[in-house]
Protein backbone atom coordinates (compact mmCIF):
# COMPACT_ATOMS: atom_id res chain seq x y z
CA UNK A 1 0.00 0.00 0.00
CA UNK A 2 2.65 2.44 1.01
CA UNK A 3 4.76 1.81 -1.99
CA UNK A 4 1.59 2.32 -4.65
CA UNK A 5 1.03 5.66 -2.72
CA UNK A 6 4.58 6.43 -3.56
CA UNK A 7 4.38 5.57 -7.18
CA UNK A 8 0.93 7.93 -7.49
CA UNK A 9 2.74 11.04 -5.55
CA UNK A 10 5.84 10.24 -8.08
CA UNK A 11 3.86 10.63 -11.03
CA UNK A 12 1.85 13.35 -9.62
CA UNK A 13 5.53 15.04 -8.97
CA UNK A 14 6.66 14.08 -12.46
CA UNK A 15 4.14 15.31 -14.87
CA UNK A 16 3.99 18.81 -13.81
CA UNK A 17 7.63 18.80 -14.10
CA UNK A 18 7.83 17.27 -17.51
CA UNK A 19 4.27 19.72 -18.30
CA UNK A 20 6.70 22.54 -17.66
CA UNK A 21 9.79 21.32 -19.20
CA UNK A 22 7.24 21.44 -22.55
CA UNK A 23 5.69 24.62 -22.03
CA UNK A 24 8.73 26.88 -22.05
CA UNK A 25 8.30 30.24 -22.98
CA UNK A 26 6.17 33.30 -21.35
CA UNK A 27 7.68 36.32 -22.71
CA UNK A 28 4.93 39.00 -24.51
CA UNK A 29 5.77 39.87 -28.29
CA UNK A 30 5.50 43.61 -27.54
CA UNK A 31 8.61 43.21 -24.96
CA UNK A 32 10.80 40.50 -26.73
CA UNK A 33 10.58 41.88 -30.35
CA UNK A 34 11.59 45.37 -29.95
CA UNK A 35 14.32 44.27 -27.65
CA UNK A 36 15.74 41.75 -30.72
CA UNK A 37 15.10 44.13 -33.28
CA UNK A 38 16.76 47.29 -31.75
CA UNK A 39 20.02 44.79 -30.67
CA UNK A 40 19.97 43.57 -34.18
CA UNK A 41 19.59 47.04 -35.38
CA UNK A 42 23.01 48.13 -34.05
CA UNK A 43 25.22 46.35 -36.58
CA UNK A 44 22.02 45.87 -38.99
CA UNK A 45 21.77 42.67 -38.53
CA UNK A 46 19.37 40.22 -39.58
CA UNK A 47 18.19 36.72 -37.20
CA UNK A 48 16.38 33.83 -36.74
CA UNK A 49 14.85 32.30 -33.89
CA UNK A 50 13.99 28.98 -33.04
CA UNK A 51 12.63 27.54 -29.88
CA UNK A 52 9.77 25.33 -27.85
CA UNK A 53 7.03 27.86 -26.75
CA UNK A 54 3.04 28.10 -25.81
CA UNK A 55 0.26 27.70 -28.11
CA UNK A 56 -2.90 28.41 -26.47
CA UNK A 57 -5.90 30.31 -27.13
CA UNK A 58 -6.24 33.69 -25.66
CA UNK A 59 -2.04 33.79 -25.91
CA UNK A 60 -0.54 36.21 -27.68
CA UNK A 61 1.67 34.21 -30.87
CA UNK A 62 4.22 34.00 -31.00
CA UNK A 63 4.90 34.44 -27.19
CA UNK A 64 8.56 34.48 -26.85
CA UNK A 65 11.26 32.20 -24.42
CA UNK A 66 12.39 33.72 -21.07
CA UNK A 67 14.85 36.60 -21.73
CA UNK A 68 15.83 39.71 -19.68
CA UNK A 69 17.07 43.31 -20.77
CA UNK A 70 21.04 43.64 -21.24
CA UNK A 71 22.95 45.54 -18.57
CA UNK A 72 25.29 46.80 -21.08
CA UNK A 73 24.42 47.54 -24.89
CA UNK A 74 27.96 48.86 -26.00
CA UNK A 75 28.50 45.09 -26.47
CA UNK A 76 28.32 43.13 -29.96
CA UNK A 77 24.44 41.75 -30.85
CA UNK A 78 25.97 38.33 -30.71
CA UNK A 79 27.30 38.76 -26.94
CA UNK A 80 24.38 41.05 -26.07
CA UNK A 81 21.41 38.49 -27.01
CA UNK A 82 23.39 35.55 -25.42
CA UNK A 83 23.36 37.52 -22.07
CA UNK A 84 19.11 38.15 -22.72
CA UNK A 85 18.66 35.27 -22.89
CA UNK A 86 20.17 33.35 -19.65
CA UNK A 87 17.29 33.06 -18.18
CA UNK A 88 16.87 30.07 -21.01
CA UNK A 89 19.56 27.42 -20.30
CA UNK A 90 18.63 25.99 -23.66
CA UNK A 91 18.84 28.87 -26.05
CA UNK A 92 22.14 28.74 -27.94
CA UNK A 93 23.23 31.84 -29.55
CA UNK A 94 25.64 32.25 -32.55
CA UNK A 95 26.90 34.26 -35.14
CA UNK A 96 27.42 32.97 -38.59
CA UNK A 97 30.29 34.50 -41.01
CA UNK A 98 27.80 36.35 -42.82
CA UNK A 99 26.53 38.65 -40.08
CA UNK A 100 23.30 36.04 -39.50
CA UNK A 101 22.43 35.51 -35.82
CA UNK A 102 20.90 32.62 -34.84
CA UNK A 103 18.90 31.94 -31.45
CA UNK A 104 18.35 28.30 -31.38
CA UNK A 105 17.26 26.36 -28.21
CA UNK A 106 19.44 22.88 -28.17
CA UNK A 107 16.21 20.58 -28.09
CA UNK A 108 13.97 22.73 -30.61
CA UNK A 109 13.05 19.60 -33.80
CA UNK A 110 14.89 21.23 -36.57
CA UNK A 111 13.16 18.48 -39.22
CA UNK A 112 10.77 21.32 -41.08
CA UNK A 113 13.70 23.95 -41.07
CA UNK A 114 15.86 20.59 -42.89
CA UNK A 115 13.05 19.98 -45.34
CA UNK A 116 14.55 20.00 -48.71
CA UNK A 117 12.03 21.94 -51.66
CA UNK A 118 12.68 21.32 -55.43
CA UNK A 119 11.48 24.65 -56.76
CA UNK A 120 10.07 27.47 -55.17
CA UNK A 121 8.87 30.74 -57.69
CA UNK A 122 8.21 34.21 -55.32
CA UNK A 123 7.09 35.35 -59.04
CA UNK A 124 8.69 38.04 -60.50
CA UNK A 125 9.92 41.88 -59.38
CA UNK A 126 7.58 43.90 -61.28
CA UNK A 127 4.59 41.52 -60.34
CA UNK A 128 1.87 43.50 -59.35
CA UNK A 129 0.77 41.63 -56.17
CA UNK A 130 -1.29 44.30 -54.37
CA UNK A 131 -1.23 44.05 -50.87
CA UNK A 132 0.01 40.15 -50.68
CA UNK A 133 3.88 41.42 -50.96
CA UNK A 134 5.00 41.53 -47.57
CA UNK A 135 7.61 38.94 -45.81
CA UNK A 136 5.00 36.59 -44.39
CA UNK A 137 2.98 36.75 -47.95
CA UNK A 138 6.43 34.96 -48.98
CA UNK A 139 6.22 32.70 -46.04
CA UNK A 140 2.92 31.14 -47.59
CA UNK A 141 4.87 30.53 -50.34
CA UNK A 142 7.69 28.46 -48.44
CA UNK A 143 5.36 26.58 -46.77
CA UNK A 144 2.66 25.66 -49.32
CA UNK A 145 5.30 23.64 -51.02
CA UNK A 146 4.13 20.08 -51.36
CA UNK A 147 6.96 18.64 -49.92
CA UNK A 148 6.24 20.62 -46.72
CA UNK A 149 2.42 20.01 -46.69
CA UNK A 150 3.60 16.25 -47.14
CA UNK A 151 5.42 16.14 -44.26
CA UNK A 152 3.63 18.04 -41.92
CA UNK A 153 0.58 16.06 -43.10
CA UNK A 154 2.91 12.50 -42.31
CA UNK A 155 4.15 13.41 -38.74
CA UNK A 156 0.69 15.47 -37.51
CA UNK A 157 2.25 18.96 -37.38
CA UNK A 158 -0.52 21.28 -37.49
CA UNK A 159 -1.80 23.44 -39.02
CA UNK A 160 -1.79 21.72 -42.26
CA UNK A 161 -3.92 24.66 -44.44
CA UNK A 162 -1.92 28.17 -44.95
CA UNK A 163 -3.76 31.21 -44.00
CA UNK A 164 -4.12 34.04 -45.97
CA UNK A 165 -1.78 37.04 -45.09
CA UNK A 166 -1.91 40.53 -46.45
CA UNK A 167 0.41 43.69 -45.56
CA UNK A 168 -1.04 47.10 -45.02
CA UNK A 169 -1.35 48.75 -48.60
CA UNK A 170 1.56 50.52 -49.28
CA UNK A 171 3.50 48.97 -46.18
CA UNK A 172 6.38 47.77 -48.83
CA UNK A 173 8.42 49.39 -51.42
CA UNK A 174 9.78 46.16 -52.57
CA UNK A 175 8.79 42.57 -52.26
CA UNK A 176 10.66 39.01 -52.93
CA UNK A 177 11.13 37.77 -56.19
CA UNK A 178 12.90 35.29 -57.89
CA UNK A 179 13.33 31.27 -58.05
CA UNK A 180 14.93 28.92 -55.44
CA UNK A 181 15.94 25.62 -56.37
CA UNK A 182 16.68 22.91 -54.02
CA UNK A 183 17.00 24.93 -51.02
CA UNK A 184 15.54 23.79 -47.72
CA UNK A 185 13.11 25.80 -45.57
CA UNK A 186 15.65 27.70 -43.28
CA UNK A 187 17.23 28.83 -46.30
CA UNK A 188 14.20 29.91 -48.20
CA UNK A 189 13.32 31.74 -45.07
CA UNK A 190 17.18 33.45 -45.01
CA UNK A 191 16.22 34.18 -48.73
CA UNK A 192 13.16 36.63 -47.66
CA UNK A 193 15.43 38.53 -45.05
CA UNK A 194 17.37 39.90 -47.95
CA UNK A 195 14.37 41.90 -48.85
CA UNK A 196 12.58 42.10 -45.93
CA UNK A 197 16.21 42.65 -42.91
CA UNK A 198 14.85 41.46 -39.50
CA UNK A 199 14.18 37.99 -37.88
CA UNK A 200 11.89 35.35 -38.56
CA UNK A 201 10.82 32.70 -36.04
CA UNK A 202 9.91 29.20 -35.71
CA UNK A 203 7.98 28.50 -32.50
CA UNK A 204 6.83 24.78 -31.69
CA UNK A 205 4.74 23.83 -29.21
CA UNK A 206 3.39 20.34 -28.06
CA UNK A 207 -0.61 19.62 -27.72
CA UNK A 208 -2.30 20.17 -24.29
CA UNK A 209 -3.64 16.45 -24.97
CA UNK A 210 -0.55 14.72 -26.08
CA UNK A 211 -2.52 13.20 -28.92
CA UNK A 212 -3.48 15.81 -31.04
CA UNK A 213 0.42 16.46 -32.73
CA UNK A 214 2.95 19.05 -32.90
CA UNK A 215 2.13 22.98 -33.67
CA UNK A 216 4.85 24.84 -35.52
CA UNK A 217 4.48 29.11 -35.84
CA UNK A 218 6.32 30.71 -38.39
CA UNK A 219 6.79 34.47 -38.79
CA UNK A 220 8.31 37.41 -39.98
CA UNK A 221 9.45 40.50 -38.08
CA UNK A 222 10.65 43.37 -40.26
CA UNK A 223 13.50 45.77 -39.40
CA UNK A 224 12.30 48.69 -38.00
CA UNK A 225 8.47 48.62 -38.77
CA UNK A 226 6.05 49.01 -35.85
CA UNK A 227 7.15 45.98 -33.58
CA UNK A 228 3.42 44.21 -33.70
CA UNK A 229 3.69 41.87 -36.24
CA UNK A 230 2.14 40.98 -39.51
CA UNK A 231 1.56 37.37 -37.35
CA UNK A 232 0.03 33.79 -38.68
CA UNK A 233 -0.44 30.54 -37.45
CA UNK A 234 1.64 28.67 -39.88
């Protein structure tokens, strides 16, 4: 008797634990995205961000991992955002030779960044696309590719159906054009920052019921625009 009491209070111990190890995150958009931005903005700079975070209803998306404000900005971006974010014990932070930072937590999946797409066409630079021009407008692009909808459709990571996005008319001078061939998805994404400078993220997060699959967020976040985003549920 005493040891099955033991085994229920272990559990009862262990799933919270392993409830919150899943359901990292907590920070509000309108606090972390600013912050990134105007670090980023120092050596114009653009990023990427990867990492396990909550998707719930009522919560703002994409709602950012723990982070703090620097003590010292006279620092470099890449030694400034790996002192925000120490609060997260998981977040790596690098610099690639290029300029690009990345913000990757260790255990994030990576398998939709590593999808490999034949052929993707952002059409071409004098297109007349009205308002569908913006960064995230290209993100529907990226992510309608079949071989993405395949696999998201194989291994249950919703959504599976792109929204539609739209920018505010006359929100963008310029918008991505061109053809990609046998990129995968991180560097399609990397290909709209060279339009659109700024950071994009990729924000999983696991079902409440442990049945229902994955959720993966993508996003854009231009360069010094107004720091709510143009945001989907992707």
């Amino acid at each position: 008797m005493i040891s099955r009491l033991f085994s229920i209070l272990l559990l009862i111990c262990i799933n919270p634990c392993l409830g919150q190890e899943m359901q990292r995150g907590g920070t509000d958009p309108g606090m972390a995205v600013p912050l990134i931005k105007r670090i980023l903005a120092t050596q114009q700079l653009s990023g990427a961000i990867a990492y396990w975070g909550r998707c719930e209803l009522r919560k703002p998306v994409p709602e950012f991992p723990m982070l703090d404000y620097p003590t010292n900005d006279s620092r470099s971006p890449l030694d400034t955002l790996q002192e925000v974010f120490t609060k997260d014990p998981k977040m790596k932070v690098t610099q690639e030779s290029n300029g690009m930072i990345r913000m990757f937590e260790t255990d994030v999946p990576t398998d939709l960044l590593d999808i490999r797409i034949r052929h993707i066409s952002f059409g071409a630079p004098d297109e007349d696309r009205g308002i569908f021009n913006g960064p995230n407008d290209a993100l529907v692009t990226i992510l309608s590719s079949p071989e993405v909808k395949i696999y998201r459709k194989a291994h249950n990571i919703r959504p599976f159906a792109e929204g539609v996005s739209g920018s505010h008319p006359g929100a963008h001078r310029h918008q991505v054009s061109g053809d990609l061939y046998d990129v995968t998805v991180k560097q399609a994404l990397d290909y709209v920052l060279q339009t659109f400078p700024g950071f994009w993220f990729y924000q999983n997060c696991q079902s409440s019921d442990g049945e229902s699959g994955r959720i993966a967020n993508f996003g854009f976040f231009e360069a010094g625009n107004n720091p709510t985003p143009n945001r989907r549920r992707s």
